[in-house]
C-alpha atoms as a PDB file:
ATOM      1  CA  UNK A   1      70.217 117.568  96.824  1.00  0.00           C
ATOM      2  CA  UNK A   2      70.035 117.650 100.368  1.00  0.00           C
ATOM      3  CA  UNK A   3      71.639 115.725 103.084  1.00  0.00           C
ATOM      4  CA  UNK A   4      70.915 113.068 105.627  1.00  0.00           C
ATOM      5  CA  UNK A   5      73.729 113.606 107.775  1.00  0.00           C
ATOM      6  CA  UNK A   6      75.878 116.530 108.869  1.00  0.00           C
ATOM      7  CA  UNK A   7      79.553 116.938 107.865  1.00  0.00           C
ATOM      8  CA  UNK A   8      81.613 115.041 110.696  1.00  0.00           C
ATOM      9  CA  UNK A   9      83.128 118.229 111.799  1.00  0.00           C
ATOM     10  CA  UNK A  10      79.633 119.714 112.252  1.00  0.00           C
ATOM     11  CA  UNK A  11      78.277 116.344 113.832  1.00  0.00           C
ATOM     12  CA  UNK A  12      81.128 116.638 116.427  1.00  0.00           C
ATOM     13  CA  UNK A  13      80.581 119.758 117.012  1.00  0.00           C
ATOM     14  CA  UNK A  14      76.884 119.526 118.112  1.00  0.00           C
ATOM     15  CA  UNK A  15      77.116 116.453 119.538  1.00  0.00           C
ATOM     16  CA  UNK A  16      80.727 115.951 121.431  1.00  0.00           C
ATOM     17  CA  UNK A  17      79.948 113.431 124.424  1.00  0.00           C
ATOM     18  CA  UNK A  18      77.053 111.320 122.655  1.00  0.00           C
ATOM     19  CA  UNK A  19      78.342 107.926 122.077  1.00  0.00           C
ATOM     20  CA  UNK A  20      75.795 104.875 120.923  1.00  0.00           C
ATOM     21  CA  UNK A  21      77.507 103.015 122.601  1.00  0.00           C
ATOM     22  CA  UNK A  22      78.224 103.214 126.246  1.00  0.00           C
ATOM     23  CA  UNK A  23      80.919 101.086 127.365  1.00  0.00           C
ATOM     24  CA  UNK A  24      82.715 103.421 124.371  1.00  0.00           C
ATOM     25  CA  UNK A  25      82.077 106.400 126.183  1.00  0.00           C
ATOM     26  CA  UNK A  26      83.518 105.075 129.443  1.00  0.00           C
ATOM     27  CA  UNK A  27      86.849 103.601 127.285  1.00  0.00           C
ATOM     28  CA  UNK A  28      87.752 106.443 125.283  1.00  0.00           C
ATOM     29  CA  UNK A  29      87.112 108.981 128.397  1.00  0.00           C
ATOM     30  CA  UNK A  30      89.271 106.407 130.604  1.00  0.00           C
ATOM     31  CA  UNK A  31      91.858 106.186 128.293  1.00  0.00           C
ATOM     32  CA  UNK A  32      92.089 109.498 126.866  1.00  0.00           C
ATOM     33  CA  UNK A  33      93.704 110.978 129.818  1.00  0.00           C
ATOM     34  CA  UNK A  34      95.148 108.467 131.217  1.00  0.00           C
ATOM     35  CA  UNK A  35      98.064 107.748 128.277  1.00  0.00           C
ATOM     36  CA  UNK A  36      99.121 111.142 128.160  1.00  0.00           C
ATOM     37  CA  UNK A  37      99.627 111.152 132.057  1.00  0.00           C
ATOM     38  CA  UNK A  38     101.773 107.784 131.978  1.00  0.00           C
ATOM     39  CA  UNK A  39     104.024 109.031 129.248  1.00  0.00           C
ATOM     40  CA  UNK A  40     104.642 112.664 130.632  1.00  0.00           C
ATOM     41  CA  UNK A  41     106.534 111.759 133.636  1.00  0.00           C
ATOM     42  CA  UNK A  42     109.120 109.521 131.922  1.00  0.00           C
ATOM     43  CA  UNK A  43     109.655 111.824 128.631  1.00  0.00           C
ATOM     44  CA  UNK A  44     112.698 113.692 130.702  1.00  0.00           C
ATOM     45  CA  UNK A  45     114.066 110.363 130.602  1.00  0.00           C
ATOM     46  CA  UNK A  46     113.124 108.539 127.401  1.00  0.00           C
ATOM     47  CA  UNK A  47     114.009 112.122 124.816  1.00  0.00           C
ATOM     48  CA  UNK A  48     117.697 111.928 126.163  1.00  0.00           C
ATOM     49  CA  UNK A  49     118.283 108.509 125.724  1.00  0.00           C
ATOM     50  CA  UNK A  50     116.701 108.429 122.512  1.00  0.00           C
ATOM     51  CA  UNK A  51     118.999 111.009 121.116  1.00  0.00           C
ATOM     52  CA  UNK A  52     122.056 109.204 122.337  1.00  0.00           C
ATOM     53  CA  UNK A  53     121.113 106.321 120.656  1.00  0.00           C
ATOM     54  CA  UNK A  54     120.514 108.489 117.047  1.00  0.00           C
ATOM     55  CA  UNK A  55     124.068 110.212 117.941  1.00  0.00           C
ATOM     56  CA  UNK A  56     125.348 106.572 118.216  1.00  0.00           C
ATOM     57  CA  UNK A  57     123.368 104.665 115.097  1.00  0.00           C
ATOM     58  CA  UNK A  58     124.612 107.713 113.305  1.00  0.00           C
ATOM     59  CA  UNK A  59     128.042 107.710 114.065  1.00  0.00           C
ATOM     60  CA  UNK A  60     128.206 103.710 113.235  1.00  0.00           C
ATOM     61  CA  UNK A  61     126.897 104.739 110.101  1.00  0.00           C
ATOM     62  CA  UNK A  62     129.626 106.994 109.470  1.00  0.00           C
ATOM     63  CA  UNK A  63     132.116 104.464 110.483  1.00  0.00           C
ATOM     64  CA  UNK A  64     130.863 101.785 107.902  1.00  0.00           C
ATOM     65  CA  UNK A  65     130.587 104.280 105.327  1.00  0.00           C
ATOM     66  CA  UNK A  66     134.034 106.161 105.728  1.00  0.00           C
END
């Protein structure tokens, strides 16, 4: 029994910047990069306060329980 179509990880590989669609192509290479670079600059900010707020919700918890 043979196949039509490759395995995806083999179609990828051959094939990595054919889309059959173009306005895809230009959305997933605009937004691709773009996410990562608007979240790095604020993660020395965001990781802090986020682990304040899980010291806090845990002491609460603590609290109530106790």
């Amino acid at each position: 029994m043979t196949h039509k179509y490759p395995p995806p990880d083999q179609a990828l590989a051959e094939h990595p910047k054919d889309y059959s669609d173009p306005e895809l192509k230009e959305y997933t290479d605009e937004f691709a990069q773009d996410i990562l670079d608007e979240v790095m600059p604020i993660m020395p900010l965001v990781l802090p306060l986020m682990a304040v707020l899980q010291m806090f919700m845990l002491a609460f918890i603590a609290v109530v329980m106790a």
